[in-house]
Protein backbone atom coordinates (compact mmCIF):
# COMPACT_ATOMS: atom_id res chain seq x y z
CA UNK A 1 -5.13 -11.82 -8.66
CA UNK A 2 -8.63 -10.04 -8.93
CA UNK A 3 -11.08 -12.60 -11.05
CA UNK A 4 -13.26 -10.01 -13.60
CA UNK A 5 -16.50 -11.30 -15.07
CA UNK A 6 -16.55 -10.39 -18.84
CA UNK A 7 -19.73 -7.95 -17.82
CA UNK A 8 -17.12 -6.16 -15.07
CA UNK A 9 -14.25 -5.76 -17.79
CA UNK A 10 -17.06 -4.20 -20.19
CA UNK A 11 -18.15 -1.71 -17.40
CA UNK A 12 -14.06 -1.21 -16.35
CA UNK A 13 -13.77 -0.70 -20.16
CA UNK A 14 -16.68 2.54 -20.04
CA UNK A 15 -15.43 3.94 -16.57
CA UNK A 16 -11.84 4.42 -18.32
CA UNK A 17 -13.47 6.48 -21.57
CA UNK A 18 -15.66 8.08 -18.71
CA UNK A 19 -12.49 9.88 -17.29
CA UNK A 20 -10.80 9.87 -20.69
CA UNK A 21 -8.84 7.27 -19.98
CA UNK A 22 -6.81 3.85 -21.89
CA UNK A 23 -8.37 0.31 -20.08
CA UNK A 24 -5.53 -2.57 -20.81
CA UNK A 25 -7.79 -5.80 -19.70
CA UNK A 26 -5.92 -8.64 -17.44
CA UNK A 27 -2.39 -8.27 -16.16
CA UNK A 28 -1.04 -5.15 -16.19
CA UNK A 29 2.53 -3.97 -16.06
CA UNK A 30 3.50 -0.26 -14.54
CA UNK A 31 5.52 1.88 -16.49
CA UNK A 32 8.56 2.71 -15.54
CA UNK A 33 7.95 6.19 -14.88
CA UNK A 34 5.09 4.92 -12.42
CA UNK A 35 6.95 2.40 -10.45
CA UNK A 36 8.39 3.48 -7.44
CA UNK A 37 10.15 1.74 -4.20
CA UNK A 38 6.84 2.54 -2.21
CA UNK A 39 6.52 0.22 0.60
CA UNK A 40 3.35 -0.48 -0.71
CA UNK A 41 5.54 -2.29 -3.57
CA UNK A 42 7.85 -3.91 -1.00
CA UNK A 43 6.35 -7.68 -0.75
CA UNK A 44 5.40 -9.87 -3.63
CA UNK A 45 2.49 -8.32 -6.42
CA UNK A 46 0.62 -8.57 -9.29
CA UNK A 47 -1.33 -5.85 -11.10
CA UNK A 48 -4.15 -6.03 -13.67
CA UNK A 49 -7.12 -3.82 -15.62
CA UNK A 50 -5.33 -0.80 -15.97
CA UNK A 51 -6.38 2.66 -16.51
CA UNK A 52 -3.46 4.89 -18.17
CA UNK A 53 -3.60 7.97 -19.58
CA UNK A 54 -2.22 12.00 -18.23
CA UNK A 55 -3.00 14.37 -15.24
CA UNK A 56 -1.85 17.79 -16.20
CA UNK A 57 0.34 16.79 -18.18
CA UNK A 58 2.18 13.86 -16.00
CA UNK A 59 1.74 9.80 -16.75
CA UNK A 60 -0.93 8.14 -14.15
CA UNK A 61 -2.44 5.30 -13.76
CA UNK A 62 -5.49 3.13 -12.24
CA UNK A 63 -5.55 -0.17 -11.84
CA UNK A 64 -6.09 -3.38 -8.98
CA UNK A 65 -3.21 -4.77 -6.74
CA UNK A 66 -2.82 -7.73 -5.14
CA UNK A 67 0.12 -7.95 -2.68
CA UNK A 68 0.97 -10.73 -0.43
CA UNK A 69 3.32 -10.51 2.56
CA UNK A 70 4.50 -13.56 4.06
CA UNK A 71 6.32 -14.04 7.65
CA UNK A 72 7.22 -17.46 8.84
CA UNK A 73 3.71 -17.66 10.81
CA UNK A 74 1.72 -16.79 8.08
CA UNK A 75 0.58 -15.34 4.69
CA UNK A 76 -1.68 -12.15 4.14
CA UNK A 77 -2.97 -11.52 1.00
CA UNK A 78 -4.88 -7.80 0.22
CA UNK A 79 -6.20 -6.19 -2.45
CA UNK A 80 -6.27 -2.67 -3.26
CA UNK A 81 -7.58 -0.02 -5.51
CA UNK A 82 -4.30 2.03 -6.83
CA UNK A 83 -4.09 5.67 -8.33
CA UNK A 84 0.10 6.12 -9.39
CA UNK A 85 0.97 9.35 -10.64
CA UNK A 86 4.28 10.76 -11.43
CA UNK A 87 5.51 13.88 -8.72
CA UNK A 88 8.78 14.92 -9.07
CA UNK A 89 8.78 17.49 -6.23
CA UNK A 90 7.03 16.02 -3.56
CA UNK A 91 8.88 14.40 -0.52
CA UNK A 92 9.20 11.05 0.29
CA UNK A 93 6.47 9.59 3.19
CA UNK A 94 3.88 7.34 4.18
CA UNK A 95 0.47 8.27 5.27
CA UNK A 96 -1.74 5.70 6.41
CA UNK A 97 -5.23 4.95 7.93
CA UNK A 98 -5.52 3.87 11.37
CA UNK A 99 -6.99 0.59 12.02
CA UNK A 100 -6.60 -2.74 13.03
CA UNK A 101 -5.57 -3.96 8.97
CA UNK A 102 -2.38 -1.17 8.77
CA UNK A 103 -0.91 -1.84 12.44
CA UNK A 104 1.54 -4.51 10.96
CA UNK A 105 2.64 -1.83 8.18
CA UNK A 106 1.93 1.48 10.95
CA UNK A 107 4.66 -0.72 12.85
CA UNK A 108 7.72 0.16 10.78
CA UNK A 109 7.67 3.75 9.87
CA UNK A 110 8.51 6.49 12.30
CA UNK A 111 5.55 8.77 12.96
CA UNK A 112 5.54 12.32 12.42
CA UNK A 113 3.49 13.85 15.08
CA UNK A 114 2.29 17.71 15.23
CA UNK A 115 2.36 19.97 18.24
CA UNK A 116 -1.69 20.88 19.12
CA UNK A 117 -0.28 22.95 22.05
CA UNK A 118 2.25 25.34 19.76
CA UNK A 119 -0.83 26.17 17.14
CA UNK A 120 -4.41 27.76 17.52
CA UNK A 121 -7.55 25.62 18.54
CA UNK A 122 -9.29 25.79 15.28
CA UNK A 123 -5.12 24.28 13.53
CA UNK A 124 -5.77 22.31 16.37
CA UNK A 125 -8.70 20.79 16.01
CA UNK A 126 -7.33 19.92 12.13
CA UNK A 127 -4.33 17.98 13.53
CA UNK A 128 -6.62 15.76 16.04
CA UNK A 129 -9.31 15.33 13.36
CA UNK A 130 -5.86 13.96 11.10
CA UNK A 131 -4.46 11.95 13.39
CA UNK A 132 -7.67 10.32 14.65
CA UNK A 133 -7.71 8.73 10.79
CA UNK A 134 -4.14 8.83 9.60
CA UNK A 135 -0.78 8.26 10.94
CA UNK A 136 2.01 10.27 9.06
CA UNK A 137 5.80 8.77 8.98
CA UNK A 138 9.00 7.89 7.54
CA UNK A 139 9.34 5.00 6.05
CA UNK A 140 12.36 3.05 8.38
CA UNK A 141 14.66 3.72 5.23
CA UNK A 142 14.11 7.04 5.00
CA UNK A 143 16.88 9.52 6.70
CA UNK A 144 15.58 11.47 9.58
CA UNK A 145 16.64 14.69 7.55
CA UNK A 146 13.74 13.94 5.73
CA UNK A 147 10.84 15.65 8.54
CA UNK A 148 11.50 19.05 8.22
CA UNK A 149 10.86 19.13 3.84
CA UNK A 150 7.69 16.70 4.73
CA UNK A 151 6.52 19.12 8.10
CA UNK A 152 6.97 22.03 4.98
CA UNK A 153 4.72 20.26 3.23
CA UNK A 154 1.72 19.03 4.93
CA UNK A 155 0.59 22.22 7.07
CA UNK A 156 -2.97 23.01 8.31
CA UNK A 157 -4.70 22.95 4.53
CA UNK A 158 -2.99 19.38 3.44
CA UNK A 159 -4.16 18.11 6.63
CA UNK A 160 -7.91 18.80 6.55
CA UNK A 161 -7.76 17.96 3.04
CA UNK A 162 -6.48 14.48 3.88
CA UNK A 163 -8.24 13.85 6.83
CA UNK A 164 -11.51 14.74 4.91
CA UNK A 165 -10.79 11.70 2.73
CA UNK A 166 -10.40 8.73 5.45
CA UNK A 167 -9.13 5.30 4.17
CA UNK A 168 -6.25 6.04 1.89
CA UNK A 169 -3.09 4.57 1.96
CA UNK A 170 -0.99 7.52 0.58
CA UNK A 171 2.77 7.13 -0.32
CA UNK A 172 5.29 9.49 -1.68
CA UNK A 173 8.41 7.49 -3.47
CA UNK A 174 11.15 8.06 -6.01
CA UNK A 175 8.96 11.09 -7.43
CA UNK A 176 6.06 9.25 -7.79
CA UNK A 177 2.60 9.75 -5.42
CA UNK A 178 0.86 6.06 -4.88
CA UNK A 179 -2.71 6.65 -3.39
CA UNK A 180 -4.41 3.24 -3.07
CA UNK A 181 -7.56 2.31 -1.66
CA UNK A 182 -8.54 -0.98 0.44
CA UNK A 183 -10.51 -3.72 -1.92
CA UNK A 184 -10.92 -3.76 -5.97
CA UNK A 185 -13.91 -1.11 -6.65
CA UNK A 186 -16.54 -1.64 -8.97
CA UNK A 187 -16.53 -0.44 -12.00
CA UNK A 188 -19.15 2.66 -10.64
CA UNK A 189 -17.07 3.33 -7.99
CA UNK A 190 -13.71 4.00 -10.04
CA UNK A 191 -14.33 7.32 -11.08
CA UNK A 192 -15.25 8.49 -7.77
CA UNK A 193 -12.26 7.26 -6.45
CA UNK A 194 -10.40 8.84 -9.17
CA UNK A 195 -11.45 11.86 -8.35
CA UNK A 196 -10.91 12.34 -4.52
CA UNK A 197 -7.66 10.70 -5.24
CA UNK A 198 -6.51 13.69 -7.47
CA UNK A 199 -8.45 16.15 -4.94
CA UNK A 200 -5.57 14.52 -2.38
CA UNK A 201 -2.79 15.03 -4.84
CA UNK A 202 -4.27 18.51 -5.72
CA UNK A 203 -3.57 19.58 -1.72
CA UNK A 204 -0.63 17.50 -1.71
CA UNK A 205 1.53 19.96 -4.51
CA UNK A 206 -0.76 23.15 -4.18
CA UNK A 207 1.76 25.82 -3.25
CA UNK A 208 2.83 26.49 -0.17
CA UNK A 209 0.06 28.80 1.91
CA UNK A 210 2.36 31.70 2.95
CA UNK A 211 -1.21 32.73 5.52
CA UNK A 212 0.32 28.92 7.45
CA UNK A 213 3.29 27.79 9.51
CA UNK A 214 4.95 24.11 9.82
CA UNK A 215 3.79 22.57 12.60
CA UNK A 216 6.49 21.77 15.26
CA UNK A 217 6.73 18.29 16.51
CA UNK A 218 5.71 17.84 20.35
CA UNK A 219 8.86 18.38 22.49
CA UNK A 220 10.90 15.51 22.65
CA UNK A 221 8.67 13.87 19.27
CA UNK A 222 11.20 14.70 16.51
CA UNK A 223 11.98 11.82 13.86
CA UNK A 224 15.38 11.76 15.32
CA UNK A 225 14.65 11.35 19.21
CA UNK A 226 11.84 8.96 18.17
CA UNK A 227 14.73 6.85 16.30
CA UNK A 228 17.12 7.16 18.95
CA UNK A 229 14.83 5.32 21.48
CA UNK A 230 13.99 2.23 19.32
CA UNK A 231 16.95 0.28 20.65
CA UNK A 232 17.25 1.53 24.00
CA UNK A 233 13.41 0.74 24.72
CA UNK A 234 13.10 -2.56 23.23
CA UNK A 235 16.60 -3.74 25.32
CA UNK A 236 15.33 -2.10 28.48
CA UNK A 237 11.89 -3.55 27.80
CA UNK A 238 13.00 -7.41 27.35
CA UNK A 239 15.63 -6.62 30.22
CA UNK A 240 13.15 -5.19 32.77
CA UNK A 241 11.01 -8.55 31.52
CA UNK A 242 13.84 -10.56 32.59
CA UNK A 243 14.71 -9.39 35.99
CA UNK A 244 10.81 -9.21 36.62
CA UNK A 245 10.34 -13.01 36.19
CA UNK A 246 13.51 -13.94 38.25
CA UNK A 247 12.67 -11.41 40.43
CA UNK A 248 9.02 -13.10 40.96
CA UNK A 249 10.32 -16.62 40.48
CA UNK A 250 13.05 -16.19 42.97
CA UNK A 251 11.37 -14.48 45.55
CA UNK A 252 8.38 -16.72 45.93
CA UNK A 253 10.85 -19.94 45.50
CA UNK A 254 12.94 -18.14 48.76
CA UNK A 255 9.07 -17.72 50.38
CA UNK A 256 8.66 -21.31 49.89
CA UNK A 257 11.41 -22.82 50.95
CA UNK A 258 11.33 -20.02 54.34
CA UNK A 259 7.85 -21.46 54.91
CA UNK A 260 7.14 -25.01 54.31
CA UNK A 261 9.36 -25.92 57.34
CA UNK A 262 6.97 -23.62 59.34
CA UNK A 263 3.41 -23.59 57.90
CA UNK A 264 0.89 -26.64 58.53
CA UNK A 265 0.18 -28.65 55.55
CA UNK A 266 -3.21 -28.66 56.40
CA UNK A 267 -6.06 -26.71 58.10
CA UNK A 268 -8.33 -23.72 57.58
CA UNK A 269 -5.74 -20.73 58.09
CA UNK A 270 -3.09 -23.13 56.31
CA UNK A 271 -1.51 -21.09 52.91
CA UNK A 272 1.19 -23.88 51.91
CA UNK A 273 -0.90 -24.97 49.67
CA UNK A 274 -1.98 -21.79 47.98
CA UNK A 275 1.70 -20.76 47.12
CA UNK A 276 2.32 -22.43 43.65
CA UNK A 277 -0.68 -20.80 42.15
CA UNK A 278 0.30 -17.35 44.17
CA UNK A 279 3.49 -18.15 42.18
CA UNK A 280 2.02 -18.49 38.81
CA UNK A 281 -0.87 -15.56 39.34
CA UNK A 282 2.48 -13.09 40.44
CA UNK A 283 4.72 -13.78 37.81
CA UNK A 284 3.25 -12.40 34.32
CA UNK A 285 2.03 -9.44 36.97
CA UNK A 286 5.56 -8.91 37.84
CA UNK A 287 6.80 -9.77 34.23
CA UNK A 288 4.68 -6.54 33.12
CA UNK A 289 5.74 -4.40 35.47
CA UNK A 290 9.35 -5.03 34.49
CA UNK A 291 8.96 -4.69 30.97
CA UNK A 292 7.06 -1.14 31.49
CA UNK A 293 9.98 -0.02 33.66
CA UNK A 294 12.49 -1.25 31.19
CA UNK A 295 10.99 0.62 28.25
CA UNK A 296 10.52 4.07 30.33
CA UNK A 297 14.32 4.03 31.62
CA UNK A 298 15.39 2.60 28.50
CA UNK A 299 13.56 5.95 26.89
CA UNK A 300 15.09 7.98 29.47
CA UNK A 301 18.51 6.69 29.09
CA UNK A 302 18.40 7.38 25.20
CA UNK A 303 17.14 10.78 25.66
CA UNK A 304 19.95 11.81 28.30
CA UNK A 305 22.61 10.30 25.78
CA UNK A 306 20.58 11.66 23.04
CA UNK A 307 22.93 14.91 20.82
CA UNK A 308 21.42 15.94 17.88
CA UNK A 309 23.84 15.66 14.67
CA UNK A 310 25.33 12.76 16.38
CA UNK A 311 23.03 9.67 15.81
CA UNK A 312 22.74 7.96 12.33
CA UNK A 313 20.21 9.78 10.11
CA UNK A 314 18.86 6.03 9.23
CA UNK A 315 17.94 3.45 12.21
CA UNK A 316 20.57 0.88 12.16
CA UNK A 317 19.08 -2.34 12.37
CA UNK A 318 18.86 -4.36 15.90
CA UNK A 319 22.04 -6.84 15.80
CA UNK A 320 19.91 -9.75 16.79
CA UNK A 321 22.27 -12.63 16.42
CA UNK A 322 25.52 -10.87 18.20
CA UNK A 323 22.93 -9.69 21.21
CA UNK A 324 21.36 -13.60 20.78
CA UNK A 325 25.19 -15.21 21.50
CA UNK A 326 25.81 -13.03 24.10
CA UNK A 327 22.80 -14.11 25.91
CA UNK A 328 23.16 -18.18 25.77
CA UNK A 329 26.74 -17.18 27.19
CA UNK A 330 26.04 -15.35 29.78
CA UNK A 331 22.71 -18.04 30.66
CA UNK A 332 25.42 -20.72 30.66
CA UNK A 333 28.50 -18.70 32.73
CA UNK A 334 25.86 -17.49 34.84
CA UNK A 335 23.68 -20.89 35.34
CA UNK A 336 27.08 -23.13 36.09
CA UNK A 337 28.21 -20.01 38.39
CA UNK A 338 25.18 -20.17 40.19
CA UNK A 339 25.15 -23.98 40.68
CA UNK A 340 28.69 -23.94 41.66
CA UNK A 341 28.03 -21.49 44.33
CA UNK A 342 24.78 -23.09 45.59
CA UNK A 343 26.50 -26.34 45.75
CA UNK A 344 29.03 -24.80 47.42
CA UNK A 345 27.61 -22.57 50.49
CA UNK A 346 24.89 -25.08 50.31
CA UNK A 347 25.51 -26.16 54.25
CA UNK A 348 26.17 -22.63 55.54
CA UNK A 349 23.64 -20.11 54.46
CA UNK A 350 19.96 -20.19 55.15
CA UNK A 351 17.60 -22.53 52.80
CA UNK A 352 15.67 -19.42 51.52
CA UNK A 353 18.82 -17.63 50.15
CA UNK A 354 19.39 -21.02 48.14
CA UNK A 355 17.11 -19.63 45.13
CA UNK A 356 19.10 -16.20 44.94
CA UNK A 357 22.20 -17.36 44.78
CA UNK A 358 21.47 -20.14 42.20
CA UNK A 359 19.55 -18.08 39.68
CA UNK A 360 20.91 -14.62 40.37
CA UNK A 361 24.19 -14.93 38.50
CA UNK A 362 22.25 -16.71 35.65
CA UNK A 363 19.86 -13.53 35.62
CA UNK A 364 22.75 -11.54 35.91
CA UNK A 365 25.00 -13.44 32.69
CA UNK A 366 21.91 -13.14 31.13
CA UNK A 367 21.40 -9.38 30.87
CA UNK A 368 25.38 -8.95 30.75
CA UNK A 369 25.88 -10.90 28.04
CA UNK A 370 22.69 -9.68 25.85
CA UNK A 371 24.33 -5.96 26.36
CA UNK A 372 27.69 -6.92 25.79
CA UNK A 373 26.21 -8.77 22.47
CA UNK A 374 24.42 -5.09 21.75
CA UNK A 375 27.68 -3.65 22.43
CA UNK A 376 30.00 -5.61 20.23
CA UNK A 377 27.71 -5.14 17.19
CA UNK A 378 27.84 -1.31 17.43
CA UNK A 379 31.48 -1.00 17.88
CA UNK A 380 32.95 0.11 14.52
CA UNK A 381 35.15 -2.40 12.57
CA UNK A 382 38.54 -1.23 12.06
CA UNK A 383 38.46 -1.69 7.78
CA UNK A 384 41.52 -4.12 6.40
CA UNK A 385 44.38 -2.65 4.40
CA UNK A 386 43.60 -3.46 0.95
């Protein structure tokens, strides 16, 4: 929580009757009309100095946030600046400023993007001078459905008006508008920040302009396609990883065991010893290349499949555990396979083919089994007779 010298909560105390405001010193508690499932909301909180009081004739608020999000690495802990104000017609969506400090947020909302090609250069220009500062989305809850009422909304005018504002973290949530800025302000600064905050909202419900269009998506960039490749690229990603590190690891294992019967150990044209660290430089090289394959075709694959009205409206979640079993089976099938055969054919096939066929099937249990675990998950459950 914020720490506020007496002299600060005086000066909070004048910036409130400055904008004709209420100031409630130390913790403060939103009302319910002002508390909305914003992600911004979606971690662990606590709010305090409040400014309350009426915009037009709808409850808002000012006052500082301090949110903490934990993961099992680590614990981040930011405060913010927060106007709320309750918007019953406005669309639910996130808007929020590029940067380093929002990637980790930026990560789980589907972007909406804008077509530059399908508009006029001076539209144009608007949408690149937006998206240079803000990235527009869904949050991951949000149904796809959503895009066209928020495309509606934020034509040419809402997007200069935004992107003349950088910095804000903008939310739209159960009919309430969250605009928070990054840090507590001063006391000096809060009704400056009031101010361009309600200049946002102001562009945010102005009517419609009826002289501007909604800006298509860029082709293949709808919320829906976008969705549809999640899982796809992120199983053809770790895949392509997969069968780029056997695919390094076995073939310079085959190279050595080919050579070392035939190169010198020693002398100036000698490469024996040179292959272990040829080994270790090729293999995140390879790894890379794999991964980058497996998230194009995995994209590919997902758009080919892709029919729109078919896919879920909201991104089911990755089945982590079924795809998790079905890889440690396959790795174990695959490995004992593999050292069966090698022990087997051991005598009769040439030393360099002994890394393929001991690995390969564990490569290829592996990826079988992580699909098959991907596979099982989706399949719908048959529901029991009651």
């Amino acid at each position: 929580m914020a720490t506020r010298s007496s002299q600060d909560v005086a000066e909070l105390e004048q910036a409130a009757r400055t904008l004709g405001l209420r100031f409630e010193p130390g913790p403060f508690a939103l009302s319910p009309a002002l508390r909305p499932n914003a992600p911004l909301f979606s971690g662990q909180y606590t709010s305090e100095n409040g400014f309350t009081g009426e915009v037009e004739g709808v409850e808002a608020a000012m006052f500082d946030l301090t949110s903490v999000i934990r993961t099992a690495e680590s614990e981040t802990v930011t405060q913010w600046t927060v106007i709320a104000v309750a918007e019953p017609n406005l669309p639910g969506f996130v808007c929020l400023p590029r940067g380093f400090q929002s990637w980790m947020v930026r990560g789980q909302i589907t972007p909406i993007w804008f077509d530059r090609s399908a508009v006029d250069p001076f539209t144009g220009g608007t949408i690149r001078a937006f998206e240079r500062r803000y990235t527009l989305g869904l949050w991951k809850q949000a149904p796809a459905r959503f895009e066209k009422t928020i495309r509606d909304r934020f034509r040419a005018p809402v997007l200069e008006a935004i992107a003349e504002r950088p910095g804000w973290s903008i939310q739209s949530a159960d009919r309430r508008l969250i605009l928070a800025a990054r840090g507590c302000a001063c006391p000096q600064d809060r009704p400056e920040l009031w101010q361009e905050a309600l200049a946002i909202r102001a562009a945010l419900i102005a009517p419609v302009a009826t002289t501007s269009e909604p800006i298509p998506p860029p082709p293949g960039m709808d919320v829906a396609r976008q969705r549809n490749r999640r899982v796809p690229r992120i199983a053809g990603g770790i895949a392509g990883a997969i069968i780029g590190f056997f695919t390094a690891f076995i073939s310079m294992s085959s190279i050595m065991f080919y050579q070392f019967g035939r190169m010198p150990a020693h002398g100036p044209h000698s490469l024996r010893p040179y292959l272990p660290l040829l080994l270790v430089l090729s293999t995140p090289v390879v790894v890379l290349i794999g991964a980058f394959a497996g998230v194009w075709i995995g994209g590919l694959v997902a758009d080919l499949r892709f029919r729109p009205g078919t896919t879920d409206d909201v991104p089911a979640p990755i089945a982590r555990r079924s795809a998790f079993a079905g890889v440690v089976l396959g790795w174990f099938v695959g490995g004992a396979t593999g050292l069966g055969l090698a022990t087997q054919l051991r005598a009769g096939i040439p030393r360099w083919l002994i890394p393929l066929v001991m690995f390969g099937p564990a490569a290829l249990g592996l990826l079988a089994g992580g699909f098959a675990g991907l596979a099982f998950a989706r399949k719908p459950r048959a529901s029991k007779p009651s």
